[in-house]
Protein backbone atom coordinates (compact mmCIF):
# COMPACT_ATOMS: atom_id res chain seq x y z
CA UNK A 1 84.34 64.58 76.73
CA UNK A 2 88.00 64.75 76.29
CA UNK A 3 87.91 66.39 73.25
CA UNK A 4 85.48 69.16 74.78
CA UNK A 5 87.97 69.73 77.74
CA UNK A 6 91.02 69.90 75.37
CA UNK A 7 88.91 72.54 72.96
CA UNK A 8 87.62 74.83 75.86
CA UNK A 9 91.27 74.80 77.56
CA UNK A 10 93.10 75.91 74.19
CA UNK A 11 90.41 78.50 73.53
CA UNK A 12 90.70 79.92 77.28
CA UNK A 13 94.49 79.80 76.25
CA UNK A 14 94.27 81.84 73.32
CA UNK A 15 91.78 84.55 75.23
CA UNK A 16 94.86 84.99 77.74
CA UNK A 17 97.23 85.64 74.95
CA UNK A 18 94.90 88.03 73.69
CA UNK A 19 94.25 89.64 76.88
CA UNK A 20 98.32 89.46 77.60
CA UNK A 21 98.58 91.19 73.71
CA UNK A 22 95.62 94.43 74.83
CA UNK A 23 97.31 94.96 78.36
CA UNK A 24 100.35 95.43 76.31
CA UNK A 25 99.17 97.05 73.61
CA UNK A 26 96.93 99.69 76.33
CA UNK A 27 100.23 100.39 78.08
CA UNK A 28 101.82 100.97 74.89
CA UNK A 29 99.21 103.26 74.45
CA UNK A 30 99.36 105.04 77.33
CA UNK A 31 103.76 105.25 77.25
CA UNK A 32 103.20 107.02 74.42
CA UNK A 33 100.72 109.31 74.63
CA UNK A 34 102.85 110.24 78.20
CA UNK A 35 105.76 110.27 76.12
CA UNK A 36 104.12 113.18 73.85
CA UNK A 37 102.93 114.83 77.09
CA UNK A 38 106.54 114.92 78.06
CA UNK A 39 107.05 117.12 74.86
CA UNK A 40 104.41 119.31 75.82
CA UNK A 41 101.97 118.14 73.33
CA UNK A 42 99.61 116.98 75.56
CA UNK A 43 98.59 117.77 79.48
CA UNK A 44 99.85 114.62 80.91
CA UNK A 45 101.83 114.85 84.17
CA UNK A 46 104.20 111.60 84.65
CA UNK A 47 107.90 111.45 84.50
CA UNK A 48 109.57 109.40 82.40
CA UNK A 49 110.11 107.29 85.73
CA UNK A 50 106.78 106.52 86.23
CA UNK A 51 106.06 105.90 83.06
CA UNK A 52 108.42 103.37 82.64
CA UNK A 53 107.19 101.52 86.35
CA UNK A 54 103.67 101.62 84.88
CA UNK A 55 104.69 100.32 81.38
CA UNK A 56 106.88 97.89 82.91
CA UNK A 57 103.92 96.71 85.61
CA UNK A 58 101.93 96.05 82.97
CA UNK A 59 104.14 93.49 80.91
CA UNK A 60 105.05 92.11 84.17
CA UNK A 61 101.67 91.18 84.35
CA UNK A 62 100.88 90.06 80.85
CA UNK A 63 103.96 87.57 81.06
CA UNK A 64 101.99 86.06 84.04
CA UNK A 65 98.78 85.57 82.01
CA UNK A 66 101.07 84.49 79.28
CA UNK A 67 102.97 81.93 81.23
CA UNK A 68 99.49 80.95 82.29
CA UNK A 69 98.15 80.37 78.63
CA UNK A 70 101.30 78.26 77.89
CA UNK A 71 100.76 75.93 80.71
CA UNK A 72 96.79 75.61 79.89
CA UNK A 73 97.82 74.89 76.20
CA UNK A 74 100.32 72.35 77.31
CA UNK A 75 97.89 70.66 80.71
CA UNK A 76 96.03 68.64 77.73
CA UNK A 77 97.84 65.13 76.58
CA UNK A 78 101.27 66.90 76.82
CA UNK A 79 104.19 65.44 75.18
CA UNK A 80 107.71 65.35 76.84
CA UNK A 81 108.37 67.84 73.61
CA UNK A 82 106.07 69.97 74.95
CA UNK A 83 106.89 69.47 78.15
CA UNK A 84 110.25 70.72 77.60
CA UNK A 85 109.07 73.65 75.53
CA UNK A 86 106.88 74.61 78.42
CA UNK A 87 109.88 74.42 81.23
CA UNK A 88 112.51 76.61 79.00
CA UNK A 89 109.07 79.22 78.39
CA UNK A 90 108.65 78.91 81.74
CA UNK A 91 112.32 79.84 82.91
CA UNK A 92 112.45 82.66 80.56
CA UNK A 93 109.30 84.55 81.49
CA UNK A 94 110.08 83.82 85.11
CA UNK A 95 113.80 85.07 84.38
CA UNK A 96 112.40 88.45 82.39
CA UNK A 97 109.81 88.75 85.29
CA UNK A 98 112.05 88.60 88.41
CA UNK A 99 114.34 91.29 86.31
CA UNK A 100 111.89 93.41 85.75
CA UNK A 101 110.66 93.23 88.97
CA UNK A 102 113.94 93.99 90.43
CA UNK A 103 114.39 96.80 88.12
CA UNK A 104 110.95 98.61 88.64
CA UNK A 105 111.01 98.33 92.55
CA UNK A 106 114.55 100.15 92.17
CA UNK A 107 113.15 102.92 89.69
CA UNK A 108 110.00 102.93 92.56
CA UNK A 109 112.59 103.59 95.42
CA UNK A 110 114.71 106.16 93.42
CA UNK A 111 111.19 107.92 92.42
CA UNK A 112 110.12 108.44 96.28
CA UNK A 113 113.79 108.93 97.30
CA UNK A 114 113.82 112.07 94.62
CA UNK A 115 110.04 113.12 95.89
CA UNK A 116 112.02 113.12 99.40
CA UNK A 117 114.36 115.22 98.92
CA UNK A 118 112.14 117.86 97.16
């Protein structure tokens, strides 16, 4: 029974990094094609603002699902090595998220400040 546990919790951690890899991949995607649309390539109408809050939202969110995979793949008969891995992981993703945060929710404010004034 252990054994089944410990083989469906890795798998469900690998599905989250490959969930975490498409959301980042998708907004990839969609900075670029914006990006292009910028150029007047294509009909697309964000700023380079919002592009960069929506990009930036979206690896936000697949460094949660990631620090969730890392924590699944470590829950089953964790070392203290692992252990260890998982806290410095941990600190960093938490780190890069709060940062990001920070940063989008001042590009957000700036972005409705400008709408504001026009």
């Amino acid at each position: 029974m252990e054994e089944i546990a410990k083989a469906v919790t890795i798998n469900i951690s690998h599905g989250l990094e490959i969930i975490a890899a498409m959301i980042i991949g998708a907004a990839l995607i969609r900075l670029v094609i914006n990006y292009f649309g910028a150029l007047g390539i294509n009909k697309i109408i964000l700023t380079a603002e919002e592009s960069r809050v929506r990009f930036g939202s979206s690896v936000a969110v697949a460094l949660e699902i990631l620090l969730g995979a890392d924590v699944l793949a470590t829950a089953v008969a964790p070392s203290w090595n692992d252990i260890g891995k998982l806290a410095a992981i941990a600190v960093l993703r938490t780190a890069l998220n709060y940062f990001l945060g920070k940063e989008l929710k001042e590009i957000d404010q700036q972005a409705v400040a400008e709408k504001q004034h026009h």
